[in-house]
Protein backbone atom coordinates (compact mmCIF):
# COMPACT_ATOMS: atom_id res chain seq x y z
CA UNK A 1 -30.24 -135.20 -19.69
CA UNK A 2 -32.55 -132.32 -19.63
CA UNK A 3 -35.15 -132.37 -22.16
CA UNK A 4 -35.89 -129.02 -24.40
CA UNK A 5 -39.14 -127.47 -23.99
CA UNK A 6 -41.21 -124.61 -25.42
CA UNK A 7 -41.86 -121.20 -23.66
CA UNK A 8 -43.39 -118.28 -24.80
CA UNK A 9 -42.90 -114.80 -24.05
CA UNK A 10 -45.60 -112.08 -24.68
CA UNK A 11 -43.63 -108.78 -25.53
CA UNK A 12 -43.94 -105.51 -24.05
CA UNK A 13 -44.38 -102.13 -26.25
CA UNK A 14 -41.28 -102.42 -27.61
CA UNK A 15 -40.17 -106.07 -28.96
CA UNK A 16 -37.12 -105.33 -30.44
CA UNK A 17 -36.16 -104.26 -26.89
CA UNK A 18 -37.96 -106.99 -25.23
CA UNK A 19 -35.95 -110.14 -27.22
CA UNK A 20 -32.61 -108.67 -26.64
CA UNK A 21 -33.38 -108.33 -22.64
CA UNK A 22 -34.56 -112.16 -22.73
CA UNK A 23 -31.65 -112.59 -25.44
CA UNK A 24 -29.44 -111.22 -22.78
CA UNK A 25 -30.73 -113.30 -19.29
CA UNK A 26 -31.54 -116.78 -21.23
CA UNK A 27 -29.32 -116.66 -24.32
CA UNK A 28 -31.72 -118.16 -26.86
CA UNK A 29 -30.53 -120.65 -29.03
CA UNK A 30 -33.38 -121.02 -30.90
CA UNK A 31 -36.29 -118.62 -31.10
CA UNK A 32 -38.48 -117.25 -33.75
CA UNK A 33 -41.08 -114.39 -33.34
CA UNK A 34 -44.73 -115.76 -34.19
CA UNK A 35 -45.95 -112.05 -33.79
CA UNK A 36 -45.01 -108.60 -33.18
CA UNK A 37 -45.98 -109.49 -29.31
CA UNK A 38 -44.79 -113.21 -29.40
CA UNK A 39 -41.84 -114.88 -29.26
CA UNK A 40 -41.10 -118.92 -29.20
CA UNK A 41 -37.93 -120.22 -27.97
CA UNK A 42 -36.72 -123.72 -27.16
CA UNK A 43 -34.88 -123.80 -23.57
CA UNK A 44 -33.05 -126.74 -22.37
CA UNK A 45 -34.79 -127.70 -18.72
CA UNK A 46 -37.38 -126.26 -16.93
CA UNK A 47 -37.15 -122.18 -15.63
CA UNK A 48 -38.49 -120.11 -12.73
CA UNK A 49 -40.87 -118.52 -14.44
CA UNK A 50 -42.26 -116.47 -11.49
CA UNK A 51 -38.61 -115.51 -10.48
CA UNK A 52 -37.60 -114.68 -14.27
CA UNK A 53 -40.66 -112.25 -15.16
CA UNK A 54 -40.19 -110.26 -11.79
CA UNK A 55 -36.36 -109.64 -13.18
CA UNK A 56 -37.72 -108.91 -16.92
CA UNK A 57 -38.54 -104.96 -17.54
CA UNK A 58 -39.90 -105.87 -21.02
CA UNK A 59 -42.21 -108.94 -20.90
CA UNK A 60 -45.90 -109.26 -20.16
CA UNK A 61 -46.39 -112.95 -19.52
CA UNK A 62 -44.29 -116.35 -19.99
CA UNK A 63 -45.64 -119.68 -20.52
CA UNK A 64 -45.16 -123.04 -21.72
CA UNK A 65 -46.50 -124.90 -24.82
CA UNK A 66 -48.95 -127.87 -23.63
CA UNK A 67 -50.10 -129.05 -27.21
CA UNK A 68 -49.61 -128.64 -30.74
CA UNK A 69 -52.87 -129.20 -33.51
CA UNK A 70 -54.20 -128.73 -36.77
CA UNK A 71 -56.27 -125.62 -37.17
CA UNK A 72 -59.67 -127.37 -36.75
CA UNK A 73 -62.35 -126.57 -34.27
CA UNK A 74 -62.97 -129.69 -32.61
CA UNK A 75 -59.19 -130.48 -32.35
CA UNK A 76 -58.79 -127.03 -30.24
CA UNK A 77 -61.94 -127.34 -27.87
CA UNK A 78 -60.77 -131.49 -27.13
CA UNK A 79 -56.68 -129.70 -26.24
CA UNK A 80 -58.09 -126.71 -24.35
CA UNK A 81 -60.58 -129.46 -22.30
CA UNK A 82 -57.68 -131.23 -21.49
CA UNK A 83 -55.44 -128.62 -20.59
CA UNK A 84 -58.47 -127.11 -18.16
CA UNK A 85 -58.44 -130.88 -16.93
CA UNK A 86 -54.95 -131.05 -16.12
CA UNK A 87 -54.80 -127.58 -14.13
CA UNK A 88 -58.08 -127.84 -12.47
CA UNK A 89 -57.07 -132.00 -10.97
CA UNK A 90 -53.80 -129.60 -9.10
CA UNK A 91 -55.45 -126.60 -8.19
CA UNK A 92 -57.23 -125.62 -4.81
CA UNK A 93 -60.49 -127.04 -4.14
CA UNK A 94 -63.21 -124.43 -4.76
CA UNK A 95 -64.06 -122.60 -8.20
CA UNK A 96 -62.03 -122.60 -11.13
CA UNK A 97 -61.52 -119.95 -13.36
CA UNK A 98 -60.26 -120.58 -17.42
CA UNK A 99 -60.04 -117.79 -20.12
CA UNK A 100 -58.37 -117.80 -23.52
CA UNK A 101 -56.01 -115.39 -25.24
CA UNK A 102 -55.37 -115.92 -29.27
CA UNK A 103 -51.92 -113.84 -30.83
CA UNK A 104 -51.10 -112.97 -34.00
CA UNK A 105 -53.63 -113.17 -37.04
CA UNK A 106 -55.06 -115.98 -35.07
CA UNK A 107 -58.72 -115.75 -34.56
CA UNK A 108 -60.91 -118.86 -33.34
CA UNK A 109 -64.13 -119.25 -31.57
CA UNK A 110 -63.80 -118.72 -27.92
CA UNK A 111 -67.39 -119.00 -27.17
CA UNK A 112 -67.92 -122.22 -27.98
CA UNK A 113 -64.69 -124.18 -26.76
CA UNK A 114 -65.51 -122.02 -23.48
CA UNK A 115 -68.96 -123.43 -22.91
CA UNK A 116 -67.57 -126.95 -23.81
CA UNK A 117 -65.16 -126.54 -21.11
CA UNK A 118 -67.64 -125.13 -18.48
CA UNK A 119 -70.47 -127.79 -19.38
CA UNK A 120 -67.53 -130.94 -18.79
CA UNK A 121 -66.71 -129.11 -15.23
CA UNK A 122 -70.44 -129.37 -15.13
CA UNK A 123 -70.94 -132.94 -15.53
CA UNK A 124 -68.26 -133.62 -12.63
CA UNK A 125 -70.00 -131.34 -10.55
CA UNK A 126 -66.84 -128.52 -10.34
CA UNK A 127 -67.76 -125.30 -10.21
CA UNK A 128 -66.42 -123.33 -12.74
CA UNK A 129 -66.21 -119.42 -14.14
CA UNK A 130 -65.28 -118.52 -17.44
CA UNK A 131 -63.30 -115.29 -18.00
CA UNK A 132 -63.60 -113.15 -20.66
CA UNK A 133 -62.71 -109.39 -21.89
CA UNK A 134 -63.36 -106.77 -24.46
CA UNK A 135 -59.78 -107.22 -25.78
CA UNK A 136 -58.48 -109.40 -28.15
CA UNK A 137 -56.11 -111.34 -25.05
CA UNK A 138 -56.53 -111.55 -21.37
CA UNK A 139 -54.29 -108.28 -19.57
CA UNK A 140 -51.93 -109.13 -16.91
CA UNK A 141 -54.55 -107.31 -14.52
CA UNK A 142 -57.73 -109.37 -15.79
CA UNK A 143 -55.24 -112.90 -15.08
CA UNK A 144 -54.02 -112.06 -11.69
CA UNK A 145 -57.82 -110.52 -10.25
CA UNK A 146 -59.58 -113.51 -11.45
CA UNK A 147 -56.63 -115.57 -10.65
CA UNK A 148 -56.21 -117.64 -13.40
CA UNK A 149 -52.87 -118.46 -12.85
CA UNK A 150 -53.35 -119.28 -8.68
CA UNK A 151 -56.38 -121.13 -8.89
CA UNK A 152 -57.41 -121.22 -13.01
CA UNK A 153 -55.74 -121.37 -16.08
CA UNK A 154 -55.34 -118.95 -19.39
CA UNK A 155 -54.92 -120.99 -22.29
CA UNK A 156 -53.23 -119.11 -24.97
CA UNK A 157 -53.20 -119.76 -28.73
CA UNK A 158 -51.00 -118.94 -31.63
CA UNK A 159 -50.43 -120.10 -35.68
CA UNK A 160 -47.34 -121.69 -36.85
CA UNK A 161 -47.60 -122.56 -40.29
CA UNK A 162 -50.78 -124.74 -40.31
CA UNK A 163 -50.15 -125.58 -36.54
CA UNK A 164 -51.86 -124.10 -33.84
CA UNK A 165 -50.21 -124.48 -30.79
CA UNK A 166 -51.57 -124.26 -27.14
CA UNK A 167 -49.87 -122.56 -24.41
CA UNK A 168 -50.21 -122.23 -20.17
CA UNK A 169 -49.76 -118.82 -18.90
CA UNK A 170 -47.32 -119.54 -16.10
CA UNK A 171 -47.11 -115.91 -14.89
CA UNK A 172 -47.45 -112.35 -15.47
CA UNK A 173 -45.76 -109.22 -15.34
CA UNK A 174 -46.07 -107.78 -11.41
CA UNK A 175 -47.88 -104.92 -12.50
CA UNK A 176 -48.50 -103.75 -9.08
CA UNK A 177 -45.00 -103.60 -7.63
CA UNK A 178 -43.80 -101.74 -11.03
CA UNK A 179 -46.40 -99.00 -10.48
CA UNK A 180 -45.27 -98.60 -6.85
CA UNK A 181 -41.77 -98.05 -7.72
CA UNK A 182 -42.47 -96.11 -10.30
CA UNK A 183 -45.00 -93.68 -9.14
CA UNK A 184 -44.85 -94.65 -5.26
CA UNK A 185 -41.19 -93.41 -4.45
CA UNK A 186 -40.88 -90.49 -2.07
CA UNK A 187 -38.08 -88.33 -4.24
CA UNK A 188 -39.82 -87.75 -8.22
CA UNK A 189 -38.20 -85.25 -10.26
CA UNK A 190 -40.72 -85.39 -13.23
CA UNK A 191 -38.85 -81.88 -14.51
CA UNK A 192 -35.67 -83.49 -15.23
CA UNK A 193 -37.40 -86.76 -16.38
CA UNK A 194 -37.91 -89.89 -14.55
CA UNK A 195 -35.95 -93.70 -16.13
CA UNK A 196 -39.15 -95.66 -15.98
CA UNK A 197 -38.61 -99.15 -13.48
CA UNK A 198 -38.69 -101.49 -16.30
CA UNK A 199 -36.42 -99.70 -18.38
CA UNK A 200 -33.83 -99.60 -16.03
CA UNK A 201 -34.21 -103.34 -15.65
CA UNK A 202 -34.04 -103.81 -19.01
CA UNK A 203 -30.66 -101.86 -18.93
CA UNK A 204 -29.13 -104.27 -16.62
CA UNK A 205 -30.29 -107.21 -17.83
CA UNK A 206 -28.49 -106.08 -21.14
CA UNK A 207 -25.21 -105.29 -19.06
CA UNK A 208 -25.45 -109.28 -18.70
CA UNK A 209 -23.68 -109.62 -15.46
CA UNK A 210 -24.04 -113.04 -13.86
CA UNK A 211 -21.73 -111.79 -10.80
CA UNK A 212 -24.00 -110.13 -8.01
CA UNK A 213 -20.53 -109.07 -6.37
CA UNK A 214 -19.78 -106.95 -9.45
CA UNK A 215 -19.17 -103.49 -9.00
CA UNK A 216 -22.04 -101.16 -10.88
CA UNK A 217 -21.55 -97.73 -11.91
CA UNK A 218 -24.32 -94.97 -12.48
CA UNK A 219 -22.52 -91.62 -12.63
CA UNK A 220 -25.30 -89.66 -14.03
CA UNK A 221 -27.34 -91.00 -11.11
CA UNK A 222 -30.29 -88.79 -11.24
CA UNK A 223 -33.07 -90.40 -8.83
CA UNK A 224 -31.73 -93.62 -8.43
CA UNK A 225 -33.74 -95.75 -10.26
CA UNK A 226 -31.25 -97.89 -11.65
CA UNK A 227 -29.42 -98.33 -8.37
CA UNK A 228 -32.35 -98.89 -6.97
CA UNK A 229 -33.92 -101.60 -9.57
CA UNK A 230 -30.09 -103.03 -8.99
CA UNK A 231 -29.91 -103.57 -5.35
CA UNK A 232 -33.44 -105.40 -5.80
CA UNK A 233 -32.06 -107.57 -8.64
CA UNK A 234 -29.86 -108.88 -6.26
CA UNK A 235 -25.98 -107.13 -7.10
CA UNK A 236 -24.39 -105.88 -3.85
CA UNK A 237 -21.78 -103.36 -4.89
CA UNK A 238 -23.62 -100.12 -6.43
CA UNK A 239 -21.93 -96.74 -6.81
CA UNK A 240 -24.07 -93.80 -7.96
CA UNK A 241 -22.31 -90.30 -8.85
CA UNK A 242 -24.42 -86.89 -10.17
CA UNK A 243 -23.18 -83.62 -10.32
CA UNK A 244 -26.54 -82.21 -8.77
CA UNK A 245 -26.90 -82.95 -4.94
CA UNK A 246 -30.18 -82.68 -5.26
CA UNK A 247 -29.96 -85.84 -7.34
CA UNK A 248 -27.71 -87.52 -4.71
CA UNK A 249 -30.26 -86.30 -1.82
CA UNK A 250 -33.35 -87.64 -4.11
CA UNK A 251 -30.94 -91.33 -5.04
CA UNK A 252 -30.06 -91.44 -1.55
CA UNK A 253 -34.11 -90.81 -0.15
CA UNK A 254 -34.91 -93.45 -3.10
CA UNK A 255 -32.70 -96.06 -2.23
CA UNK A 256 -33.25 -96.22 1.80
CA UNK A 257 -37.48 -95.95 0.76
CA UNK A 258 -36.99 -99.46 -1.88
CA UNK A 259 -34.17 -101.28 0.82
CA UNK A 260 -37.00 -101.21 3.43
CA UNK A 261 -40.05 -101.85 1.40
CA UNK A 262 -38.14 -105.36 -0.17
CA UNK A 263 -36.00 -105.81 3.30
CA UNK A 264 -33.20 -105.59 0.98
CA UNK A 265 -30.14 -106.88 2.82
CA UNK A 266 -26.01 -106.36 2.24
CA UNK A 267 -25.97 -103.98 -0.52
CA UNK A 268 -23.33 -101.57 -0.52
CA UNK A 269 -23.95 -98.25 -1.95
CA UNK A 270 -21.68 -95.27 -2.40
CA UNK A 271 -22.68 -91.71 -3.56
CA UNK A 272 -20.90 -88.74 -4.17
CA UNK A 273 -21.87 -85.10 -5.83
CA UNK A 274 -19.23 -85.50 -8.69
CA UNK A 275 -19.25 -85.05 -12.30
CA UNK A 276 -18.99 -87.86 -14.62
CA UNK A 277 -16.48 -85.86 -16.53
CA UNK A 278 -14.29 -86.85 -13.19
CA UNK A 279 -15.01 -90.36 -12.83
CA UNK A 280 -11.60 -92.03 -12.26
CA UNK A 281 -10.34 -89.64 -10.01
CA UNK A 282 -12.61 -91.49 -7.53
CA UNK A 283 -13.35 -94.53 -8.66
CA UNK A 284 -10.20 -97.15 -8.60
CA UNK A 285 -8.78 -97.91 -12.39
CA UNK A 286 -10.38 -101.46 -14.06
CA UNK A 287 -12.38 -101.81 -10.66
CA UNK A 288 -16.13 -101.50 -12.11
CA UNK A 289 -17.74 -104.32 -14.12
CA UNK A 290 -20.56 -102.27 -16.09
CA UNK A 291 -21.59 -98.37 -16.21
CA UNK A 292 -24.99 -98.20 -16.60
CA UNK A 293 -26.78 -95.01 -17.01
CA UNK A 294 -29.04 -92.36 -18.44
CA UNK A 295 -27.05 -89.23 -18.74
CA UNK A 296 -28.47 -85.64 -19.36
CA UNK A 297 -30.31 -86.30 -22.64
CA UNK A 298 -30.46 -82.27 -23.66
CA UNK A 299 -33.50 -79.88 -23.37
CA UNK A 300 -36.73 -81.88 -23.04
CA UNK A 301 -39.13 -78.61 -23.67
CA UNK A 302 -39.97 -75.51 -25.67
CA UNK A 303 -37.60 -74.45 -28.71
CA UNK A 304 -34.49 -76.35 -29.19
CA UNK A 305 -31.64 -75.67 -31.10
CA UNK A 306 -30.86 -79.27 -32.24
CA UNK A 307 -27.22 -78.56 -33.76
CA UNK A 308 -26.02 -77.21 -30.35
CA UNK A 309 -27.68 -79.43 -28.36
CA UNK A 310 -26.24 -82.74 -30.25
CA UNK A 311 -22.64 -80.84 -30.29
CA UNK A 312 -22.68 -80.51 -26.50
CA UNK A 313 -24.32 -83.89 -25.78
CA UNK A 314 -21.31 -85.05 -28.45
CA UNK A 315 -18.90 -83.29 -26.51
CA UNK A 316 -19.94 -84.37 -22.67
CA UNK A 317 -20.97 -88.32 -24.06
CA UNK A 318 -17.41 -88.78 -25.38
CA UNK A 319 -15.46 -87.27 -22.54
CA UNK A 320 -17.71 -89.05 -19.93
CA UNK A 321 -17.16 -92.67 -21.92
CA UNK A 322 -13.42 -92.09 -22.23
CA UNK A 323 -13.54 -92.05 -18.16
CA UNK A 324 -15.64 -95.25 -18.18
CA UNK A 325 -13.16 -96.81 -20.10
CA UNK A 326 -10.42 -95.58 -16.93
CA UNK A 327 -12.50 -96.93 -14.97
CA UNK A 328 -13.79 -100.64 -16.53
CA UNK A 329 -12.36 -103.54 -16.62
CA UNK A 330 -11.20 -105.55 -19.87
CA UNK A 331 -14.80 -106.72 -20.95
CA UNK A 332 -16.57 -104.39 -18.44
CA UNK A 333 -19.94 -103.00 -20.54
CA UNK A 334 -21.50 -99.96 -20.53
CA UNK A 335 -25.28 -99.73 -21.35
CA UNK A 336 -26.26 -96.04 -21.67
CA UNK A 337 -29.38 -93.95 -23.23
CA UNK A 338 -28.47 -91.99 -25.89
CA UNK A 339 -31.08 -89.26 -26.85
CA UNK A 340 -32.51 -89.61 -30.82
CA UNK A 341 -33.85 -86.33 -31.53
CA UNK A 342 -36.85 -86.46 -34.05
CA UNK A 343 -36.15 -85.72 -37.45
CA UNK A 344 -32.47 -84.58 -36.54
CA UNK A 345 -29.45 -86.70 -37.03
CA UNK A 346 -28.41 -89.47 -34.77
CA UNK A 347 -25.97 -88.71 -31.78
CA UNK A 348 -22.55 -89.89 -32.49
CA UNK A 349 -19.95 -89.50 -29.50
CA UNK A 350 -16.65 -91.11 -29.51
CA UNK A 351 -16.11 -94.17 -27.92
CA UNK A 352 -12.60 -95.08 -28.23
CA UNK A 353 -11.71 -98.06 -26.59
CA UNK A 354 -15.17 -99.88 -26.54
CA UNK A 355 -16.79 -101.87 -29.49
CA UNK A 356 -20.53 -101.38 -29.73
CA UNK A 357 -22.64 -104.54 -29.72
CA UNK A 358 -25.33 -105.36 -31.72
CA UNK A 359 -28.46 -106.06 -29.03
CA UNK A 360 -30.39 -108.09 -31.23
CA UNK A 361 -29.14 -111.96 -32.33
CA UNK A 362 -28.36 -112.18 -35.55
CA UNK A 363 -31.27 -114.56 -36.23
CA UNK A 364 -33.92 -112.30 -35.07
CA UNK A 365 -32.32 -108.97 -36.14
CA UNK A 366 -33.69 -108.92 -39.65
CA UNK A 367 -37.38 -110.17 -38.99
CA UNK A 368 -40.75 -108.49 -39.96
CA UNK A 369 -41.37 -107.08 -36.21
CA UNK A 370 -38.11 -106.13 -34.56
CA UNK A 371 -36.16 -103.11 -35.57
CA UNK A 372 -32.57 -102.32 -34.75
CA UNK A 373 -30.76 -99.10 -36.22
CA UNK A 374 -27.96 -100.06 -38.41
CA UNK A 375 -25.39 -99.53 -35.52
CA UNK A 376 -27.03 -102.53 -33.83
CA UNK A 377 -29.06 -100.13 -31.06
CA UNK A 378 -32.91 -99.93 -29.94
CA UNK A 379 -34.56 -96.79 -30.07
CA UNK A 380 -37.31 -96.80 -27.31
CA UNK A 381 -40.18 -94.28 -26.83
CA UNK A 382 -44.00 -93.30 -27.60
CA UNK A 383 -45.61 -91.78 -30.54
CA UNK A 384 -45.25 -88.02 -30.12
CA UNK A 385 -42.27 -87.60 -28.25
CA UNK A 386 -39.52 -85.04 -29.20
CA UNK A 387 -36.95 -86.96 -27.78
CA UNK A 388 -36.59 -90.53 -27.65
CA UNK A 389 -34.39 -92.71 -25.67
CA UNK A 390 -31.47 -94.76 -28.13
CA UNK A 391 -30.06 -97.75 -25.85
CA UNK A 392 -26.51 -98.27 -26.71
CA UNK A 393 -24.69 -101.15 -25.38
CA UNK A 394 -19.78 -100.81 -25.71
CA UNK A 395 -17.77 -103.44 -24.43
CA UNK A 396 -14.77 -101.89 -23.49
CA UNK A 397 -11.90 -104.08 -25.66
């Protein structure tokens, strides 16, 4: 019988997003949200934590819960000694590195539990270092060059209720490998706009598609991020269309630059210069498992006539998800960006045949730091932006 234990998730920029991607991989049964950054959940066994947060676009760090005490001083500094204890007896020989992170209203005083933990390493004659930043928590770039997770630990703390409970950082988001796919690929279009890495796995991971054999469609292809981000999360049967060849040139550069890089093996990719509008005249009927895409999301610059743009948009969105539905099969999803222009209206194509799905679980869908749009969708973007990205998950009925 596998036993349930407690893992925590530190959230990327957008939580709302974040949950329903780990929502999506782990299906949480029962999770709360502990701050706007934090989320608890209760999974049944033990999980690859180093394998998981290398497939997660939208999550910072994951860990496990090593102790739960009252909110005293002296109860902390004896559970973060121990913990310290514990990592430091199965780590390399040589020094060991410790730092603290505290989330949510939480505030307690690192200082002193930190010199408590470097004078016990003391008495046993173990060198020691203790980590610290400007910030509030430890950044995924301050953990992995002081390597506190190799050779350390990063003890994090939260408040639940009059609890404070005591977490291991397991691992951390691979902040290096997302810049180099990000900013590192040969073929960047920054005109047209570029899907950021981790959105695009975010995107799958919502398509929730447990088959890597399953066909994937991206017919507004662009660059070839999500292709790309695909082949590397493992699925094997990828077909990219765009109506530029220019796109199909820059997807196909793309593609052969990340296949090398990861010695990605056995994918199968097809391209072709074709519009979406055309989709099932050459893609086989109820052959594709999931369409997932970022389609042309209007005029990104100067003046912009926001009725026109939304009534085009309207008019290409429907016509382009009535060919995904030729082209699905019974159940297949489609996970698109729609654009949310600000202060206009929101986009409303047609989507006959689908039924849109809610990305948040009901349980976390109403709380303090998530927000969904009342059509169950995640609206994803910075301050300041004109247009922001609306992710929009249909299973086709």
């Amino acid at each position: 019988m596998l036993l349930n234990m407690k893992y925590f998730f530190v959230l990327g920029n957008n939580p709302a997003l974040s949950v329903a991607e780990i929502n999506a991989v782990l299906g949480l049964k029962k999770a709360e949200l502990l701050a706007a950054d934090f989320l608890l959940a209760d999974i049944e066994g033990v999980i690859d934590s180093e394998n998981l947060i290398s497939r997660l676009g939208g999550t910072i760090k994951i860990g496990v819960i090593r102790s739960e005490v009252e909110n005293k001083q002296n109860n902390l500094s004896d559970a973060a000694i121990k913990m310290s204890e514990a990592k430091q007896a199965t780590s390399p020989s040589g020094k060991f590195n410790f730092g603290f992170s505290g989330y949510g209203d939480f505030g307690f005083n690192k200082k002193d539990i930190g010199i408590k933990i470097k004078n016990r390493f003391n008495e046993k004659k173990i060198s020691s270092r203790y980590v610290v930043s400007n910030e509030k928590t430890l950044s995924s770039v301050v953990i992995t060059q002081n390597k506190l997770i190799a050779r350390g630990i990063e003890i994090v703390a939260i408040k639940n209720g009059n609890i404070i409970l005591l977490g291991e950082t397991l691992s951390v988001q691979p902040f290096k490998d997302l810049s180099r796919r990000d900013f590192g690929r040969p073929a960047r279009d920054d005109l047209s706009g570029m899907l950021p890495p981790k959105l695009a796995m975010t995107m799958i991971n919502l398509a929730g598609i447990d088959n890597h054999e399953a066909v994937i469609v991206d017919p507004f292809c662009g660059s070839g991020t999500i292709l790309g981000e695909a082949a590397l999360m493992g699925y094997k049967n990828l077909f990219g269309s765009d109506i530029s060849k220019k796109a199909i040139d820059d997807t196909y550069t793309n593609f052969s630059w990340i296949k090398e890089l990861y010695k990605i093996e056995g994918t199968r990719l097809k391209l072709a210069v074709k519009s979406a509008l055309k989709l099932s005249q050459f893609i086989k009927s109820g052959s594709a498992d999931a369409v997932i895409t970022e389609p042309f999301l209007g005029p990104q610059r100067g003046m912009i006539n926001f009725k026109e743009t939304i009534s085009n948009l309207e008019e290409l969105y429907s016509g382009s998800i009535s060919e995904f539905k030729e082209v699905l099969k019974r159940g297949g999803k489609v996970v698109m960006v729609w654009p949310s222009f600000y202060g206009q209206k929101p986009i409303s194509p047609k989507f006959d045949g689908f039924k849109l799905i809610p990305l948040l679980p009901e349980n976390l869908a109403k709380g303090q730091f998530v927000k969904q749009s009342e059509r169950g969708t995640i609206t994803y973007g910075r301050p300041g932006q004109k247009v922001f990205r609306e992710i929009v998950l249909l299973e086709k009925i």
